[in-house]
C-alpha atoms as a PDB file:
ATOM      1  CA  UNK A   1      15.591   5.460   8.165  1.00  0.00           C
ATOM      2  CA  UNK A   2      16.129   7.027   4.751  1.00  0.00           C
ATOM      3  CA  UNK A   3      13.353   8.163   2.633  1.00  0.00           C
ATOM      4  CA  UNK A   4      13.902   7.109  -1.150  1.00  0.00           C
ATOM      5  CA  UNK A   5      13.624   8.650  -4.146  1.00  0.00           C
ATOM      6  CA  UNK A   6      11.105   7.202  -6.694  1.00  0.00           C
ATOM      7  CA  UNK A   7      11.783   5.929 -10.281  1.00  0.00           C
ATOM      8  CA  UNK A   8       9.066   5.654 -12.273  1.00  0.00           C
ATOM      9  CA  UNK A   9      11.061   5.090 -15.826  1.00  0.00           C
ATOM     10  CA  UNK A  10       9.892   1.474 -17.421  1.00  0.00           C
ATOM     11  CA  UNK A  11      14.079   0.449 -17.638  1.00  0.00           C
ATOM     12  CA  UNK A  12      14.068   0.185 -13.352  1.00  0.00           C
ATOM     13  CA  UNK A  13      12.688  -2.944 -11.766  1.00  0.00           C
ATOM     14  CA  UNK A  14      12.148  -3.435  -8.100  1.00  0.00           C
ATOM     15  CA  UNK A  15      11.405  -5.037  -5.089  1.00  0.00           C
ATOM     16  CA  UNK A  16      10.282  -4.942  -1.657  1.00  0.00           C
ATOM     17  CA  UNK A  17      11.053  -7.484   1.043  1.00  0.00           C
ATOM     18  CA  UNK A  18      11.681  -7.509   5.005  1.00  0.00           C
ATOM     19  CA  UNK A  19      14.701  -9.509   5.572  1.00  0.00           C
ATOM     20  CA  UNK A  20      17.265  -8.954   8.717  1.00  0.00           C
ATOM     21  CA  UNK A  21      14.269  -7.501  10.581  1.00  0.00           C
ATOM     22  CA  UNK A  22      13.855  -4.320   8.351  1.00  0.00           C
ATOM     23  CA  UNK A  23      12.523  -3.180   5.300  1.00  0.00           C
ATOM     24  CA  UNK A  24      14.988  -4.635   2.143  1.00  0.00           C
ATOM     25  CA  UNK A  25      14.661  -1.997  -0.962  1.00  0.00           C
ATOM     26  CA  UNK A  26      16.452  -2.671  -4.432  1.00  0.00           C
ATOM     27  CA  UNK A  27      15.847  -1.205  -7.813  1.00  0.00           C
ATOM     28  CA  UNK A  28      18.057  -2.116 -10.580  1.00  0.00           C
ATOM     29  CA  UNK A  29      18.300  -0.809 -14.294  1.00  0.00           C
ATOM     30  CA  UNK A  30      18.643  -2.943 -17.053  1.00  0.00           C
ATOM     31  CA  UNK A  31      17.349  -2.935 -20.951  1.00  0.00           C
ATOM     32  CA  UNK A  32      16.174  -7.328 -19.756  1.00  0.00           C
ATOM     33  CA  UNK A  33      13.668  -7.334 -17.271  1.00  0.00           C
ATOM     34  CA  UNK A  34      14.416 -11.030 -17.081  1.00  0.00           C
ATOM     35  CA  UNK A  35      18.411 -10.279 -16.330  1.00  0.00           C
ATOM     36  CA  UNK A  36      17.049  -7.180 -14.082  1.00  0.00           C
ATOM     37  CA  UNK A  37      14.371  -9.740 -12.303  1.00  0.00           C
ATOM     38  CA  UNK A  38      17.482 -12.705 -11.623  1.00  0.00           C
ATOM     39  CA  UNK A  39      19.746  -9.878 -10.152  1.00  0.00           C
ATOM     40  CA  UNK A  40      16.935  -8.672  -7.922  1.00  0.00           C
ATOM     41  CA  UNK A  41      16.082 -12.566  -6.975  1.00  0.00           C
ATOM     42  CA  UNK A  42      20.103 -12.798  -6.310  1.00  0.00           C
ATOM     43  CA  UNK A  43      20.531  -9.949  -4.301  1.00  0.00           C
ATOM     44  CA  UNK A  44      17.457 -10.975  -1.845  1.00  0.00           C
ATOM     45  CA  UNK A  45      19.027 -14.563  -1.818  1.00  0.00           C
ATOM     46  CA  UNK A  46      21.667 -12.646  -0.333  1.00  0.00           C
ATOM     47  CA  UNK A  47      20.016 -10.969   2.188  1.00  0.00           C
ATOM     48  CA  UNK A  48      18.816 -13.660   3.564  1.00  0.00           C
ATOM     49  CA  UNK A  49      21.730 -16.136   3.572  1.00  0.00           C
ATOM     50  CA  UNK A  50      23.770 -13.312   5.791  1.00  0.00           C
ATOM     51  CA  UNK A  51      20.503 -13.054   7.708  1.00  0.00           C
ATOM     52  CA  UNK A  52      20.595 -17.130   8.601  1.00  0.00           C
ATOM     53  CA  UNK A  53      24.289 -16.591   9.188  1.00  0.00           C
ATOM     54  CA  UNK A  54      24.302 -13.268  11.270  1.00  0.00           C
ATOM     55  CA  UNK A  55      20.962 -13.038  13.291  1.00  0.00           C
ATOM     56  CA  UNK A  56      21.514 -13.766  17.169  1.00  0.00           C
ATOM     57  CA  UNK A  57      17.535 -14.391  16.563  1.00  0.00           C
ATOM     58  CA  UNK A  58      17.742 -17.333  14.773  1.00  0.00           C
ATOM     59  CA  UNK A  59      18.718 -20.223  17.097  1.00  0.00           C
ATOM     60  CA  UNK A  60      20.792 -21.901  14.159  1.00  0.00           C
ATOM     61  CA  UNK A  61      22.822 -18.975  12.948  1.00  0.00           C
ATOM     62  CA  UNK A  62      26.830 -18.871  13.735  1.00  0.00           C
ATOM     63  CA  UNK A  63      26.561 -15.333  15.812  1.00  0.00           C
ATOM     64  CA  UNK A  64      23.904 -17.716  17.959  1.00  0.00           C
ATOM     65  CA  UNK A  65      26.306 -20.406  18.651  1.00  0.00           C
ATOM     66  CA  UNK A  66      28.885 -17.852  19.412  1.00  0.00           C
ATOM     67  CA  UNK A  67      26.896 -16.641  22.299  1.00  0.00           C
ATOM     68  CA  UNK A  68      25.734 -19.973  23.520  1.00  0.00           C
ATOM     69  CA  UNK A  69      29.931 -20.886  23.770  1.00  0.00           C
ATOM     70  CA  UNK A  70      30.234 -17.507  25.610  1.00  0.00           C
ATOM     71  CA  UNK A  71      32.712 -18.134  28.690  1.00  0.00           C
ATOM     72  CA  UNK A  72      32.905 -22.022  27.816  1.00  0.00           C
ATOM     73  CA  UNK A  73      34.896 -22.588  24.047  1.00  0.00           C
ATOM     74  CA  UNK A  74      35.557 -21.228  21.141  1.00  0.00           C
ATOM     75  CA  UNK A  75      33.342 -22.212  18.174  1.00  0.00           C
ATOM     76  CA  UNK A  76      33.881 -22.826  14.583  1.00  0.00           C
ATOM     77  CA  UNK A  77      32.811 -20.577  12.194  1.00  0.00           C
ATOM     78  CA  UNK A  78      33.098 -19.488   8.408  1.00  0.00           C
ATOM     79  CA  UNK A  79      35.892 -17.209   7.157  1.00  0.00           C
ATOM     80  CA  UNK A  80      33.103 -14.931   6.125  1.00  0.00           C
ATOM     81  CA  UNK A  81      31.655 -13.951   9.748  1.00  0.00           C
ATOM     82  CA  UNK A  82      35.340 -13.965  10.982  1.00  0.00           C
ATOM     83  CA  UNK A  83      36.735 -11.414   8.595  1.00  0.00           C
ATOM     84  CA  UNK A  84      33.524  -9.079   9.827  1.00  0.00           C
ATOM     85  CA  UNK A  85      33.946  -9.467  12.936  1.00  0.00           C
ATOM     86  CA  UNK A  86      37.700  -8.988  12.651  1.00  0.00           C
ATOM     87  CA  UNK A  87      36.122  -5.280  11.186  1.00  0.00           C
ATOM     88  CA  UNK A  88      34.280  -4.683  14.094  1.00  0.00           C
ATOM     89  CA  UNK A  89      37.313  -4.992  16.111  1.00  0.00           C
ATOM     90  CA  UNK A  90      39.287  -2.705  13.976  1.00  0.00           C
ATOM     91  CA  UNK A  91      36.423   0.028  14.244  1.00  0.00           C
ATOM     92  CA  UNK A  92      36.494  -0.198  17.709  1.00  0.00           C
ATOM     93  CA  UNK A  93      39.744   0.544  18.260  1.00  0.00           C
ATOM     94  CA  UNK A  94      39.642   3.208  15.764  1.00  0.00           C
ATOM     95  CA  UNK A  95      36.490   4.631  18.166  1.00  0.00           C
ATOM     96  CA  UNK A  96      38.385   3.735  21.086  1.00  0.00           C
ATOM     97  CA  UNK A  97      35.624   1.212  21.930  1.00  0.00           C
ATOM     98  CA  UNK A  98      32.391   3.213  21.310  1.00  0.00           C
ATOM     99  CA  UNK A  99      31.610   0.859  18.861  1.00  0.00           C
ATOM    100  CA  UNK A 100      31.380  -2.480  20.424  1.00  0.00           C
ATOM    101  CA  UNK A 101      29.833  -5.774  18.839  1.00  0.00           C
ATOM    102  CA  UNK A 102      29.487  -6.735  22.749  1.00  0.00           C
ATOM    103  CA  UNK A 103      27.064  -3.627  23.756  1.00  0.00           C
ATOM    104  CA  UNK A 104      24.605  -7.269  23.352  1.00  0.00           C
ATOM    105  CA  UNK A 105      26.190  -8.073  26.588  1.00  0.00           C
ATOM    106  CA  UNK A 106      23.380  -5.442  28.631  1.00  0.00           C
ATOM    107  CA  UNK A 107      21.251  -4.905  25.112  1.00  0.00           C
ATOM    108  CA  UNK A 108      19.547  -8.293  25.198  1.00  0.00           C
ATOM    109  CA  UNK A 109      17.799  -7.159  28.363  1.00  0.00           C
ATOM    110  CA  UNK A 110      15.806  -4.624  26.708  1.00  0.00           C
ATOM    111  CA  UNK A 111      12.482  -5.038  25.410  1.00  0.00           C
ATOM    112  CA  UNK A 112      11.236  -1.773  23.386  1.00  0.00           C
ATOM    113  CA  UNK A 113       8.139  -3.036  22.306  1.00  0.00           C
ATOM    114  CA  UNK A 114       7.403  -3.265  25.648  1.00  0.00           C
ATOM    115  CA  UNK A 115       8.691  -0.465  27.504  1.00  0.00           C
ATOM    116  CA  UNK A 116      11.205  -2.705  29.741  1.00  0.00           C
ATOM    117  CA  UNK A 117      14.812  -1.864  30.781  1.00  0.00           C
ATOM    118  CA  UNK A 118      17.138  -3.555  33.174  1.00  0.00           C
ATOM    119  CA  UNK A 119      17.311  -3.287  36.748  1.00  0.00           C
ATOM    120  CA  UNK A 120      20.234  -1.055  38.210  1.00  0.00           C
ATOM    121  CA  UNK A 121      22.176  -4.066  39.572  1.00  0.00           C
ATOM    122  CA  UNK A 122      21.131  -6.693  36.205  1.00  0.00           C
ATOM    123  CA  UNK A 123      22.705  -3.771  33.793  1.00  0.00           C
ATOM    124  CA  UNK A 124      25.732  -2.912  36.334  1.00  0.00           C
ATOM    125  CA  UNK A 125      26.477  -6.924  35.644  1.00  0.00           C
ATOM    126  CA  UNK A 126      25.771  -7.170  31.776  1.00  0.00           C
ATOM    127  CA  UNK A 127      28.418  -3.787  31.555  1.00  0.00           C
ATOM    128  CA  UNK A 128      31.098  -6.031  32.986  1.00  0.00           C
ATOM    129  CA  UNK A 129      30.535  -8.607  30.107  1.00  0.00           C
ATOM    130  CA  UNK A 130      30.886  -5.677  27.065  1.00  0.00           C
ATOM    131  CA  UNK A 131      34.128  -5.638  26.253  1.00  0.00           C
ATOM    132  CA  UNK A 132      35.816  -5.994  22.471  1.00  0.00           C
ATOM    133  CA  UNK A 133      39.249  -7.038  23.508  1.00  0.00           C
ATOM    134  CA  UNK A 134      37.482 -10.238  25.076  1.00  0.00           C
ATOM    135  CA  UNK A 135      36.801 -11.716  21.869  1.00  0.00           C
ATOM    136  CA  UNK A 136      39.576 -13.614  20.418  1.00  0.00           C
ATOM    137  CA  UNK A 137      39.754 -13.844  16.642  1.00  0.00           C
ATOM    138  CA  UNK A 138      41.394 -17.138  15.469  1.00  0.00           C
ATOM    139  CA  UNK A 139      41.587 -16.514  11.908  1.00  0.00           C
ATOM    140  CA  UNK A 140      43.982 -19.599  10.794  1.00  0.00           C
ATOM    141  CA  UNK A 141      41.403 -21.747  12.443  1.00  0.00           C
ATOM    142  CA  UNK A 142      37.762 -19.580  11.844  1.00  0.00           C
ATOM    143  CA  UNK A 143      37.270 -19.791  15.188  1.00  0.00           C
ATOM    144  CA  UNK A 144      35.382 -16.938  17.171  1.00  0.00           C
ATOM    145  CA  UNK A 145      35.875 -17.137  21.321  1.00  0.00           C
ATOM    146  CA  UNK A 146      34.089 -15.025  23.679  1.00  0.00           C
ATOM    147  CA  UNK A 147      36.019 -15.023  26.663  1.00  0.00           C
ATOM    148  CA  UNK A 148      33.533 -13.987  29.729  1.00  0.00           C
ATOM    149  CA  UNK A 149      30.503 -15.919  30.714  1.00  0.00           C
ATOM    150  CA  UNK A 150      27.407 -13.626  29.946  1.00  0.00           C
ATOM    151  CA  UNK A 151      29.338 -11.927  26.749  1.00  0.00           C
ATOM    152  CA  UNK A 152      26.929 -11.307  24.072  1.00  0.00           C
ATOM    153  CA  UNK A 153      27.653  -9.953  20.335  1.00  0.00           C
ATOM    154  CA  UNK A 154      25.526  -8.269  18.209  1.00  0.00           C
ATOM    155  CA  UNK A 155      26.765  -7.560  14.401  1.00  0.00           C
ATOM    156  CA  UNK A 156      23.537  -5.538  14.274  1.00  0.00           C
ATOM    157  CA  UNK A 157      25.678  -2.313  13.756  1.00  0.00           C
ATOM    158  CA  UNK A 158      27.926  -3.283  10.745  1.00  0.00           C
ATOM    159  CA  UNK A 159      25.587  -6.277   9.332  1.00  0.00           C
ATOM    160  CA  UNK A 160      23.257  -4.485   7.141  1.00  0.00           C
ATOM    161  CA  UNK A 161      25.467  -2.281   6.245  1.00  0.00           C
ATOM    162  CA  UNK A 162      27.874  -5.216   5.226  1.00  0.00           C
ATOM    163  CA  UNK A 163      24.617  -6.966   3.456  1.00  0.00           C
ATOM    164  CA  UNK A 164      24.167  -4.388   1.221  1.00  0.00           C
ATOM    165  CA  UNK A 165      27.846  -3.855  -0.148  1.00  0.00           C
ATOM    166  CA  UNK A 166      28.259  -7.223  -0.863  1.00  0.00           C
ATOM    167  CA  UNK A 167      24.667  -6.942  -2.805  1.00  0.00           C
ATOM    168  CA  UNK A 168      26.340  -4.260  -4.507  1.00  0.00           C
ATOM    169  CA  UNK A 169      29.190  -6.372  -5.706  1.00  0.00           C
ATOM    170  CA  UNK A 170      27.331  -8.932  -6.570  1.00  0.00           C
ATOM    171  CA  UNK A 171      24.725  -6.522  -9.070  1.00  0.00           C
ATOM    172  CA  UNK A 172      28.337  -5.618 -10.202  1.00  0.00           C
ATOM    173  CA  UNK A 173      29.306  -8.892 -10.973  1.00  0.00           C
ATOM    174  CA  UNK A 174      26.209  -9.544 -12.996  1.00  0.00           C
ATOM    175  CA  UNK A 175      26.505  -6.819 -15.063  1.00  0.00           C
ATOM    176  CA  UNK A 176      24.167  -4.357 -13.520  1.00  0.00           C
ATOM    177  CA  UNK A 177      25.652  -0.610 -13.832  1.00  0.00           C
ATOM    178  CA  UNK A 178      23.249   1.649 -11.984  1.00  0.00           C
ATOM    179  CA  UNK A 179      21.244   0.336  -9.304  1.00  0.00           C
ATOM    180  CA  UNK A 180      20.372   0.834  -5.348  1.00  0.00           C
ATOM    181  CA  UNK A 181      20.071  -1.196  -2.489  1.00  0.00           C
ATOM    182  CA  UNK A 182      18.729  -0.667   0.773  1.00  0.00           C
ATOM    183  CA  UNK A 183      18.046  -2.508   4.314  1.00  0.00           C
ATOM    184  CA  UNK A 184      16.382   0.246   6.749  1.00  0.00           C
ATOM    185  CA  UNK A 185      19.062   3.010   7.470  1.00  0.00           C
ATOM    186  CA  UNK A 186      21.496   1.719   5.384  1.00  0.00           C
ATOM    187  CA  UNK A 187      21.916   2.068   1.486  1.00  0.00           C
ATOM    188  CA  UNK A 188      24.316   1.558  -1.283  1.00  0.00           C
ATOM    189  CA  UNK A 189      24.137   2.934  -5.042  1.00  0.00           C
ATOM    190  CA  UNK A 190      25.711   1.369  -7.911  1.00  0.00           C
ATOM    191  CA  UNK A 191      26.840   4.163 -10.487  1.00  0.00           C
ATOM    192  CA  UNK A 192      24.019   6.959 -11.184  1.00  0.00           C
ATOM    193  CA  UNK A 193      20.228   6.969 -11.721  1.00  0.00           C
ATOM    194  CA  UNK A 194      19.850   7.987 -15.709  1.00  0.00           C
ATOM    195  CA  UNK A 195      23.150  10.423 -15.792  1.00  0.00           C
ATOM    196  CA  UNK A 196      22.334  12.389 -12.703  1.00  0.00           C
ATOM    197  CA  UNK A 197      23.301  11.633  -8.789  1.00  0.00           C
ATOM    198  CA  UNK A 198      20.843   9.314  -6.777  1.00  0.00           C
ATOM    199  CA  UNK A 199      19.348  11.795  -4.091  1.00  0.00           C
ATOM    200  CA  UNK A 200      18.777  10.394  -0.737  1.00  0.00           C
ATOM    201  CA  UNK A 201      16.998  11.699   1.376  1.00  0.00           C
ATOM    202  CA  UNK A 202      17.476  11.991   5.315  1.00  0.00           C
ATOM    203  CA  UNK A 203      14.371  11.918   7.746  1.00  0.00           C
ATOM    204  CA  UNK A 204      13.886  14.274  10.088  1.00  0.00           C
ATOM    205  CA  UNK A 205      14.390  12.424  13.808  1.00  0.00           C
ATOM    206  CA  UNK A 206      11.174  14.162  15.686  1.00  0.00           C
ATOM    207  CA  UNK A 207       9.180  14.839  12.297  1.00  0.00           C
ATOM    208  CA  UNK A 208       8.026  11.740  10.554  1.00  0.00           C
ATOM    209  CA  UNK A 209       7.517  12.942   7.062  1.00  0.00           C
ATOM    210  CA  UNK A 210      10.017  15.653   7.165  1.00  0.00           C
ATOM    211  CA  UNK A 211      13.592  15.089   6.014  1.00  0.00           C
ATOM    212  CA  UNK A 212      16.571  17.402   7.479  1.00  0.00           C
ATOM    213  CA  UNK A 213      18.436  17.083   3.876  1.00  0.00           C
ATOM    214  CA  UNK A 214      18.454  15.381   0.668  1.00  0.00           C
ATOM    215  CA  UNK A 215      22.259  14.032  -0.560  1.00  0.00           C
ATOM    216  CA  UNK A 216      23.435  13.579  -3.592  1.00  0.00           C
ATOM    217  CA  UNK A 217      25.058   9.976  -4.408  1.00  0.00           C
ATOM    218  CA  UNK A 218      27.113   8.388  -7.174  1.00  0.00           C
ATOM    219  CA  UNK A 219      28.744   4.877  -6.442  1.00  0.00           C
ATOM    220  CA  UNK A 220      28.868   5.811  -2.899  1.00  0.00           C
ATOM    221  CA  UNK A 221      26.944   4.513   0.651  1.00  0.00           C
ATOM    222  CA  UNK A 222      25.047   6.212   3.122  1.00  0.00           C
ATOM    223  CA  UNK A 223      23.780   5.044   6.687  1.00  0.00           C
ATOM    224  CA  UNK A 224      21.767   7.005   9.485  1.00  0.00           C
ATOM    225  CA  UNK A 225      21.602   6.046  12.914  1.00  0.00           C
ATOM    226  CA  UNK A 226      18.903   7.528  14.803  1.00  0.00           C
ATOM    227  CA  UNK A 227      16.983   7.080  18.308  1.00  0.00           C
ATOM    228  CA  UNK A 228      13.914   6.845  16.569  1.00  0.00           C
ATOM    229  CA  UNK A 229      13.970   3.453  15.699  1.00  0.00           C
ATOM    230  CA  UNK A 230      13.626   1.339  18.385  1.00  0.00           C
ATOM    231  CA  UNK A 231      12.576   3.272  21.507  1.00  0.00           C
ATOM    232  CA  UNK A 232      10.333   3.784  24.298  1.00  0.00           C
ATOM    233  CA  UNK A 233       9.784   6.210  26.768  1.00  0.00           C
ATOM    234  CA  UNK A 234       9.764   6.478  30.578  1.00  0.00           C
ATOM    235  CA  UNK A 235       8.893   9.329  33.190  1.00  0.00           C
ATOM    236  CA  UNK A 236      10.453  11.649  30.271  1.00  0.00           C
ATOM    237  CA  UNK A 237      13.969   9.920  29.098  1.00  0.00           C
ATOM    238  CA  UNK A 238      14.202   8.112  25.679  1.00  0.00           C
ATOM    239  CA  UNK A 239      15.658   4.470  26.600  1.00  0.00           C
ATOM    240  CA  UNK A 240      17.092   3.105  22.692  1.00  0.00           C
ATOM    241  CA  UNK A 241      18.417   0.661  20.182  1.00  0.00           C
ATOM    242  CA  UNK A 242      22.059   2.814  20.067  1.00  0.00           C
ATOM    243  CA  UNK A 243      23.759   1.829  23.549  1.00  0.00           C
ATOM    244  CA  UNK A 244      26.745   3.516  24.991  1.00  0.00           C
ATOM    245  CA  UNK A 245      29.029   0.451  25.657  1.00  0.00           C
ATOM    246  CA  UNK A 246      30.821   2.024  28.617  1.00  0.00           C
ATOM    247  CA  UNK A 247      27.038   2.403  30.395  1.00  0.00           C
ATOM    248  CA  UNK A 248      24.910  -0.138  28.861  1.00  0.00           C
ATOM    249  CA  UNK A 249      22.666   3.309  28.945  1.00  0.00           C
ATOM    250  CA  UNK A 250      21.264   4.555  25.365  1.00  0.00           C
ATOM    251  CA  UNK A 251      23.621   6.785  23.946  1.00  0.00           C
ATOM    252  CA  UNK A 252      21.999  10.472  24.025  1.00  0.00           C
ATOM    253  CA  UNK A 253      24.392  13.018  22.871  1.00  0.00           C
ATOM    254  CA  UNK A 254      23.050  13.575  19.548  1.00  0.00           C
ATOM    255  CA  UNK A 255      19.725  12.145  17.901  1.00  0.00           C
ATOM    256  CA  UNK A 256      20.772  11.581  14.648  1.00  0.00           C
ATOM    257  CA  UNK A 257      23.785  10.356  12.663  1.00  0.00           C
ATOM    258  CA  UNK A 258      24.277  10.037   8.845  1.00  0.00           C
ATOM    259  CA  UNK A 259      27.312   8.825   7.534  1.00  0.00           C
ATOM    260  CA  UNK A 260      28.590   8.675   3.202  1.00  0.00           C
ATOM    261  CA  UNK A 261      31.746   7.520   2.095  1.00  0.00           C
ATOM    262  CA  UNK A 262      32.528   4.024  -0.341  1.00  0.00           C
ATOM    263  CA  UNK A 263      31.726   1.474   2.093  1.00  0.00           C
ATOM    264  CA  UNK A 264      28.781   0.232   3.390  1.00  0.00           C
ATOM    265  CA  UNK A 265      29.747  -2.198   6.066  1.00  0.00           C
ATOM    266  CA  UNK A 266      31.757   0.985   7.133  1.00  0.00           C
ATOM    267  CA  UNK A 267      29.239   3.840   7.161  1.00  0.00           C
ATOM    268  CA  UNK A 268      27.168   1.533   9.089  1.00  0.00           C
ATOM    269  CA  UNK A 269      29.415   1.067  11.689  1.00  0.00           C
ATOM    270  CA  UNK A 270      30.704   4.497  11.742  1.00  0.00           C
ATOM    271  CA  UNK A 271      26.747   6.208  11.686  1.00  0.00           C
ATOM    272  CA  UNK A 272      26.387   4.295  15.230  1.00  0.00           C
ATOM    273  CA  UNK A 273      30.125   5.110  16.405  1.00  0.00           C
ATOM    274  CA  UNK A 274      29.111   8.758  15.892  1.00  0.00           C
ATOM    275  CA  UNK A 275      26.065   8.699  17.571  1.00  0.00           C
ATOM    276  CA  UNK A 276      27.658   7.174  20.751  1.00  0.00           C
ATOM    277  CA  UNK A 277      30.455   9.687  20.378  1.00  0.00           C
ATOM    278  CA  UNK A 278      28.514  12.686  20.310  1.00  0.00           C
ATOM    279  CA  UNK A 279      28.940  15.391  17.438  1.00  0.00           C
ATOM    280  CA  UNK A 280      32.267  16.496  19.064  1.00  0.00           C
ATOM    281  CA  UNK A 281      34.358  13.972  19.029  1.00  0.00           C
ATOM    282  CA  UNK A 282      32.396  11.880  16.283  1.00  0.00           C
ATOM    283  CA  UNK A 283      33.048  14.874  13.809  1.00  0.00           C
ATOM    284  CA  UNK A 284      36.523  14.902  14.588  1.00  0.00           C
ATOM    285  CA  UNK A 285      36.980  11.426  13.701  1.00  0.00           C
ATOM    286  CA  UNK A 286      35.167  11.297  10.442  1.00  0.00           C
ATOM    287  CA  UNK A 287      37.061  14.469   9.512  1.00  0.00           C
ATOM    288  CA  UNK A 288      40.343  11.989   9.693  1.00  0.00           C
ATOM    289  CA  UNK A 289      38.803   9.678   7.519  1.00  0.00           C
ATOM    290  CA  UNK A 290      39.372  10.183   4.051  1.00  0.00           C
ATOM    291  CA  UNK A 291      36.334   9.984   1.856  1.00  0.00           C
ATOM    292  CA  UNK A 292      33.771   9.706   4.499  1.00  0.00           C
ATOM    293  CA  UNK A 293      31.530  12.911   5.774  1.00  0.00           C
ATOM    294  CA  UNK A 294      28.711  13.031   7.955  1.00  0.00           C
ATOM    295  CA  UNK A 295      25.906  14.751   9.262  1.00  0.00           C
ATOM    296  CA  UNK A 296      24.696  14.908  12.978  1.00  0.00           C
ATOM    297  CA  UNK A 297      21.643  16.566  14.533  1.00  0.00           C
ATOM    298  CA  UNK A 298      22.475  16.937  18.238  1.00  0.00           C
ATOM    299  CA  UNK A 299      19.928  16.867  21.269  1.00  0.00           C
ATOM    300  CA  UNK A 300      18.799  20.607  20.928  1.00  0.00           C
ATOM    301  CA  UNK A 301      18.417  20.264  16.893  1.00  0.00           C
ATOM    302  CA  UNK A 302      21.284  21.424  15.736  1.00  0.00           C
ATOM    303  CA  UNK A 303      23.060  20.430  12.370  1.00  0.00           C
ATOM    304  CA  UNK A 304      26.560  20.057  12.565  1.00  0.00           C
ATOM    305  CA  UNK A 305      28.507  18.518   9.474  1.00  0.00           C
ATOM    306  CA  UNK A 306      32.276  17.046   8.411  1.00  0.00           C
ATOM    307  CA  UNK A 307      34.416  19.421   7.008  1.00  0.00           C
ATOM    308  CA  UNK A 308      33.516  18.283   3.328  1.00  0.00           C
ATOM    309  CA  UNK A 309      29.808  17.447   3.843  1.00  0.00           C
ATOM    310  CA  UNK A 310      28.712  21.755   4.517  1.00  0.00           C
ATOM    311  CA  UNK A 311      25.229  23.017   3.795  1.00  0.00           C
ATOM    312  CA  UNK A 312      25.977  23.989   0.437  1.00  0.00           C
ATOM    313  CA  UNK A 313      26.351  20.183  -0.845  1.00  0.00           C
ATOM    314  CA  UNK A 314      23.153  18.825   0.499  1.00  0.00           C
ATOM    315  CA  UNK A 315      19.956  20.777   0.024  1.00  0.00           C
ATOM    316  CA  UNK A 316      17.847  21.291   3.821  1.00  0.00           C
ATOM    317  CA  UNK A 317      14.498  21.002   3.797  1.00  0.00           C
END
């Protein structure tokens, strides 16, 4: 979760909503409130048309019907959810699978609010469903197939982070020049905030109103992953949100990812590809990625950072 900076100058207009199941953030700058006030109606619009489309919460939604079809057909959907989903895939062969839309397969049988996991032999089952390469992508006919009974997929790794650079581009569109948008750990600027970087700050995974760094951003996106989010405990062990597709087990490695580069939709995907890699190999990967860096606190509270992202360019706390 990223802790935002305030504006307080009488050009910014803003609004709070919770959309997609977290807290939606946008302020915009503009010399019409009235142009600033349609933009802001706009981009929530937006949020919650992808929300409607992309929620496997919402009995209705496409990603819904997709699981309902799972091991029986393939169901029709819009170009829109195929071309994301047709992302995921290429992220997880980039991440050689540790990010996988069908970790849903075993995560739909946790409950964090109340402290349940799955039994032993119900999670050893639900692995056997997670598996990328079984959904087939029909893009000339927008049709999504998943190909085991009891596959599941969740776009709840790449969706907000895809929700808010489209809101971007659509501020864009409208004219707005400097403006930021944000759904929980994910956040995209437009431009600058009155001729100076945006500064985002991080939050600090075991100390609530503590962040670990504050980044400077200009036209970019940042996203944080972090066990913190949706969690519970048991007999010592953390059991959350950010699964390790190969286990069905929470991923435990690190405790907190943060991810900048251009793209939202990426930098969300990438911030939980990370933390399931572990600072190791996660590093590594960003560091191939031109114009992305990232920052990782590991399990014993350690910062490690990308080879363009050092201590110097973002200011600790």
């Amino acid at each position: 979760m990223l802790l935002l900076p305030a504006v307080a100058q009488a050009q910014w207009h803003r609004a709070d909503a919770t959309i997609m199941g977290t807290a939606i953030h946008v302020e915009v700058w503009h010399d019409d409130a009235e142009v600033a006030q349609h933009a802001i109606a706009a981009v929530l619009t937006e949020m919650r048309r992808i929300d409607r489309q992309m929620s496997p919460y919402k009995p209705d939604s496409e990603v819904s019907r997709i699981n309902r079809s799972a091991g029986v057909e393939s169901v029709p959907v819009s170009a829109e959810l195929v071309g994301l989903i047709r992302k995921a895939e290429r992220i997880s062969i980039l991440t050689e699978g540790a990010f996988d839309i069908t970790f849903a397969s075993a995560g739909h049988l946790y409950n964090y609010r109340e402290g349940r996991r799955p039994a032993g032999s119900d999670l050893e089952a639900a692995v056997a469903a997670i598996d990328y390469r079984q959904v087939t992508i029909d893009e000339q006919h927008s049709r999504i197939t998943l190909n085991k009974s009891g596959m599941r997929v969740d776009l709840g790794g790449i969706a907000k982070g895809y929700a808010v650079e489209r809101c971007a581009a659509l501020l864009r569109a409208r004219g707005i020049e400097h403006a930021l948008i944000s759904a929980g750990g994910d956040t995209r600027v437009v431009g600058n905030r009155e001729g100076r970087p945006w500064v985002v700050g991080v939050r600090h995974p075991r100390q609530d109103r503590n962040l670990i760094t504050r980044i400077p951003l200009e036209d970019e996106a940042i996203s944080t992953s972090g066990d913190y989010e949706r969690f519970f405990e048991e007999q010592g062990t953390r059991y959350h949100h950010i699964l390790n597709p190969a286990t069905g087990d929470s991923a435990r490695e690190v405790i907190s990812v943060t991810v900048v580069g251009p793209d939202a939709t990426s930098t969300d995907a990438l911030s939980t590809s990370v933390f399931v890699m572990g600072a190791e190999r996660g590093l590594a990967l960003v560091n191939r990625l031109p114009g992305y860096e990232a920052l990782v606190m590991d399990r014993a509270g350690k910062l490690r950072y990308s080879a363009g992202l050092q201590p110097s360019q973002a200011s600790s706390q």
